[in-house]
Protein backbone atom coordinates (compact mmCIF):
# COMPACT_ATOMS: atom_id res chain seq x y z
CA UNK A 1 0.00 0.00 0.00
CA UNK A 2 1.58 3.24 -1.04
CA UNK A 3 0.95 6.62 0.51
CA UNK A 4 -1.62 8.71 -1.30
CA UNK A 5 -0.68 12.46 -2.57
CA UNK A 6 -1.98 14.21 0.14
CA UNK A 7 -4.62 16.65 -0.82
CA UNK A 8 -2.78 20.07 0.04
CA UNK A 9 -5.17 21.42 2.93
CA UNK A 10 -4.79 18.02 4.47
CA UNK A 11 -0.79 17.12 3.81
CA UNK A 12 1.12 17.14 6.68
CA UNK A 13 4.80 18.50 7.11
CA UNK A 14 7.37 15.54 6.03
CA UNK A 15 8.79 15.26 9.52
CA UNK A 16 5.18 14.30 10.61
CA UNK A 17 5.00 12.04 7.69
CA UNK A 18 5.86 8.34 8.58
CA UNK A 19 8.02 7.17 5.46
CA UNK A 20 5.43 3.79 5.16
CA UNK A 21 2.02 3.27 5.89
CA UNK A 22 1.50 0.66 8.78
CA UNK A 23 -0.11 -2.67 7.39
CA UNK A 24 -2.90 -4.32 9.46
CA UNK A 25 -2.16 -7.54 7.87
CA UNK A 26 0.41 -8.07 5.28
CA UNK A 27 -0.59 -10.27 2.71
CA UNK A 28 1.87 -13.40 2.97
CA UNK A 29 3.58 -12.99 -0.45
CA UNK A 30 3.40 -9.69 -0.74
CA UNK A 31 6.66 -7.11 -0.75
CA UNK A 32 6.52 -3.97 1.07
CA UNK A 33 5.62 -0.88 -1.11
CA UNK A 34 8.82 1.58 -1.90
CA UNK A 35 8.88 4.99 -0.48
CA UNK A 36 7.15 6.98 -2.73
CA UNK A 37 9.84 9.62 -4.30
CA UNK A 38 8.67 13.28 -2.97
CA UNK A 39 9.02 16.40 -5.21
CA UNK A 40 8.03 19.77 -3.52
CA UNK A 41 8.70 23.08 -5.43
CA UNK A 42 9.68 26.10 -4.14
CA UNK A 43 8.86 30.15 -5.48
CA UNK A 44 9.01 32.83 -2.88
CA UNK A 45 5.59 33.06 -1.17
CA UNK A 46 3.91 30.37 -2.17
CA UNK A 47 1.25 31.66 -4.12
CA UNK A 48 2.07 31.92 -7.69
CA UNK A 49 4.58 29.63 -9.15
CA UNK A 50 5.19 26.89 -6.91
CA UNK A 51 1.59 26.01 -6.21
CA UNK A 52 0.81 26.09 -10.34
CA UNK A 53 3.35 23.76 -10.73
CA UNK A 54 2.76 21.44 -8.03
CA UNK A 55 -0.84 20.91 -9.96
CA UNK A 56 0.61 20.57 -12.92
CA UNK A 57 3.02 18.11 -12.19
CA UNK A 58 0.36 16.36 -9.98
CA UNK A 59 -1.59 15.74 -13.38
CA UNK A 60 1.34 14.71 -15.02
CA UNK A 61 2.50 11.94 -12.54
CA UNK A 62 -1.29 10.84 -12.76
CA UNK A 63 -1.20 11.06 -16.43
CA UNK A 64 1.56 8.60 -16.45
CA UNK A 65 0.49 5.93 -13.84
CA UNK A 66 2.82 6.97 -11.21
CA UNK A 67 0.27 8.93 -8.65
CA UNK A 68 1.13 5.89 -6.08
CA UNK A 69 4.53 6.60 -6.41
CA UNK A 70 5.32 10.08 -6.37
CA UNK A 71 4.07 12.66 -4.00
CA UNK A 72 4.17 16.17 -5.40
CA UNK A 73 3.76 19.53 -2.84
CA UNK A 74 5.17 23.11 -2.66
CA UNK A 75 6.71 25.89 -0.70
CA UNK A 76 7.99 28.59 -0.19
CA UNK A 77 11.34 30.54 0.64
CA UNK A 78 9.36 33.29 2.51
CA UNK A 79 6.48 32.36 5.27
CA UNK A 80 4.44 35.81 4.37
CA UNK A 81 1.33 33.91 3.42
CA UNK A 82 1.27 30.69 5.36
CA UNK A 83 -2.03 29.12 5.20
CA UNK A 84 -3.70 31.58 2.42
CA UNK A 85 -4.60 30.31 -0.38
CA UNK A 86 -2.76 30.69 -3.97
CA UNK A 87 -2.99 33.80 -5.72
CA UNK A 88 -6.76 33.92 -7.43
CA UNK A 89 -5.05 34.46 -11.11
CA UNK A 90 -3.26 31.24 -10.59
CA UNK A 91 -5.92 29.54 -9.69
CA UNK A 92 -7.73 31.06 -12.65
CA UNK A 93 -5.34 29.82 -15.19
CA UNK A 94 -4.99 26.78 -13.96
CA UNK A 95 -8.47 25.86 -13.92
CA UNK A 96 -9.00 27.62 -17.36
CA UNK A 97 -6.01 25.07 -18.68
CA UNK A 98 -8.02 21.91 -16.78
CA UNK A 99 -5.76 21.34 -13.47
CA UNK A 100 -7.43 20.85 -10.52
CA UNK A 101 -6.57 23.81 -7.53
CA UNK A 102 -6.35 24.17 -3.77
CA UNK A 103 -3.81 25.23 -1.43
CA UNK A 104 -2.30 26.53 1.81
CA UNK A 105 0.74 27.83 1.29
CA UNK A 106 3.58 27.11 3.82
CA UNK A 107 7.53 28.25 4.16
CA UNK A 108 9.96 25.52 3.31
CA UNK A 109 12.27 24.55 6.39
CA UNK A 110 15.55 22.99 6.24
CA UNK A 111 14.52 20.16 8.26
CA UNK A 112 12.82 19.04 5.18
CA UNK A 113 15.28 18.11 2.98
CA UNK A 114 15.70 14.19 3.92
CA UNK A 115 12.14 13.58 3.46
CA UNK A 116 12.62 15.01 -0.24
CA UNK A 117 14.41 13.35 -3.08
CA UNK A 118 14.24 16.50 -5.34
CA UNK A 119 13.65 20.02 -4.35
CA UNK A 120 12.66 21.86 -7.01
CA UNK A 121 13.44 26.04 -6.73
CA UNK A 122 11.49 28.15 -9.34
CA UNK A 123 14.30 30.70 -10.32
CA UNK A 124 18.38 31.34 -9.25
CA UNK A 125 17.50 33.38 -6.21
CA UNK A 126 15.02 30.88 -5.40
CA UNK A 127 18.00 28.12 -6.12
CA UNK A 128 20.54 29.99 -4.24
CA UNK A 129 18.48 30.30 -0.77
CA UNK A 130 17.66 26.62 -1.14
CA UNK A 131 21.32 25.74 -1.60
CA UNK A 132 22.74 28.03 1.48
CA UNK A 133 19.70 26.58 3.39
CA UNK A 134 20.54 23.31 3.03
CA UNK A 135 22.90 21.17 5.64
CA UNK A 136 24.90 19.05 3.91
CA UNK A 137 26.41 18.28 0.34
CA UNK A 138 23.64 15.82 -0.03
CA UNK A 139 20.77 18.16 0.08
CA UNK A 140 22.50 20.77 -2.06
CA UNK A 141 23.01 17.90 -4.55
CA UNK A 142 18.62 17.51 -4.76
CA UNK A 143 18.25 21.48 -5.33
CA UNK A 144 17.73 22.01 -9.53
CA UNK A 145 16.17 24.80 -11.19
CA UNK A 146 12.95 23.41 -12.95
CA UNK A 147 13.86 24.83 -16.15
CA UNK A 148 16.72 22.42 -16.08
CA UNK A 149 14.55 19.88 -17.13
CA UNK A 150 13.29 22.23 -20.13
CA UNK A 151 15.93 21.25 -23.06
CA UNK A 152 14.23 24.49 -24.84
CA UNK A 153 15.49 26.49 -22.04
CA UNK A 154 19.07 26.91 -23.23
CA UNK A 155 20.54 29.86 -20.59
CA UNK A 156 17.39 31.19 -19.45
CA UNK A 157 16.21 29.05 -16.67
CA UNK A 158 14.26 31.51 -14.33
CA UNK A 159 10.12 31.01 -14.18
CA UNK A 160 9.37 34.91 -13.77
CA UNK A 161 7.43 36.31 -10.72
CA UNK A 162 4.08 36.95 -11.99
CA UNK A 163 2.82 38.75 -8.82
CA UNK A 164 2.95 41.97 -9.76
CA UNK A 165 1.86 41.57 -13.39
CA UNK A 166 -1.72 40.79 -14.82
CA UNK A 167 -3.05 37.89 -16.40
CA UNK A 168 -1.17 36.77 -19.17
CA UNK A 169 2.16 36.97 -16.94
CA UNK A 170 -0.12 33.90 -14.89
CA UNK A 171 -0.11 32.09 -18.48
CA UNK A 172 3.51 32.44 -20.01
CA UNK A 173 4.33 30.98 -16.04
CA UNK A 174 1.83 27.90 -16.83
CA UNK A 175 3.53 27.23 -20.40
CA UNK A 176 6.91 27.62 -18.83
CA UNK A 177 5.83 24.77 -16.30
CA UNK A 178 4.38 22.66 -19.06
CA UNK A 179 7.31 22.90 -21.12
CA UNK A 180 9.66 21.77 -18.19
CA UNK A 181 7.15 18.81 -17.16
CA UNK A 182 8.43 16.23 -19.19
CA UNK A 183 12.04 16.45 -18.67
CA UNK A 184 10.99 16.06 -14.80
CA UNK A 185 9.23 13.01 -14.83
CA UNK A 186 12.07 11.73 -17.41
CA UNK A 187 14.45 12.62 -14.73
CA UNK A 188 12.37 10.90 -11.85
CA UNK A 189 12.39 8.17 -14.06
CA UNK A 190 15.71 7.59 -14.66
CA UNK A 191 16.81 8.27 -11.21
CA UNK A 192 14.47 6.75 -8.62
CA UNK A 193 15.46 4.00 -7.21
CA UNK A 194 12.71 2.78 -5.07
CA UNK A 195 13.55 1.46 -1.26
CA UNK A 196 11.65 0.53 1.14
């Protein structure tokens, strides 16, 4: 039994989060289910850019069978807007592209980084916090730039702050997150090695 994504006003921190489900009674031939890999992405606030790509990469991992398998969340640098919702024009454009929305947004904390295989910053400031933040070479090594994973990208590898800009900034942000999606799950792909 793998652990479910966790809807986001019900997901827990991943300290709180035990790293297997507890069996009632194991079936007698059965293996035990690998840790699931966990994704989160990170913008500033955690309102614009992080939460529209959590749902987008959501629906991709569902898209390609792998919803039991990899858990997808988001966060932020900055703990401004802890528990608000995302911005209403990212909501907007997600829903007008067909992704599903809902969100609380939440500051990233160091502590996190074993509980995440990849840690996904959505620009180089973004990148560099997440880097000085993070304890070890090991958790350094699982901050990338989601552009990376854009072969279209070339040099130019920050997802702009929409905040500040009207709708259409909301839509180039959505179509720079769909053009970086399948790279990602390629990457997961060829990475992940399940354990248990």
């Amino acid at each position: 039994m793998a652990l479910p994504i966790a809807e986001p006003s019900e997901r827990s921190e991943p300290s709180e989060r035990p790293e297997r489900p507890e069996r009632s009674e194991p079936a007698a031939h059965s293996a035990p289910s690998p840790r699931p890999y966990r994704v989160t992405f990170v913008c500033t606030g955690n309102i614009c850019r992080s939460p529209m790509a959590e749902w987008v990469f959501r629906k991709v991992v569902a898209d390609e069978g792998l919803a039991d398998r990899v858990e997808v969340d988001s966060s932020g640098t900055e703990g401004w807007h802890r528990g608000k919702p995302a911005d209403h024009r990212t909501d907007a454009v997600l829903r007008a592209a067909g992704y599903e929305t809902g969100h609380a947004a939440r500051p990233f904390d160091a502590r996190w980084f074993p509980a995440y295989d990849l840690v996904v910053a959505l620009d180089a400031d973004h990148h560099r916090e997440l880097r000085r933040r993070a304890p070890d070479d090991a958790s350094r090594a699982k901050v990338r730039l989601l552009r990376e994973f854009d072969p279209e990208a070339l040099d130019d590898l920050d997802v702009p702050d929409p905040y500040y800009d009207g709708p259409e900034a909301f839509e180039h942000v959505l179509t720079l997150i769909e053009a970086a999606a399948p790279g990602l799950i390629a990457h997961i792909r060829g990475t992940w090695k399940p354990s248990t």
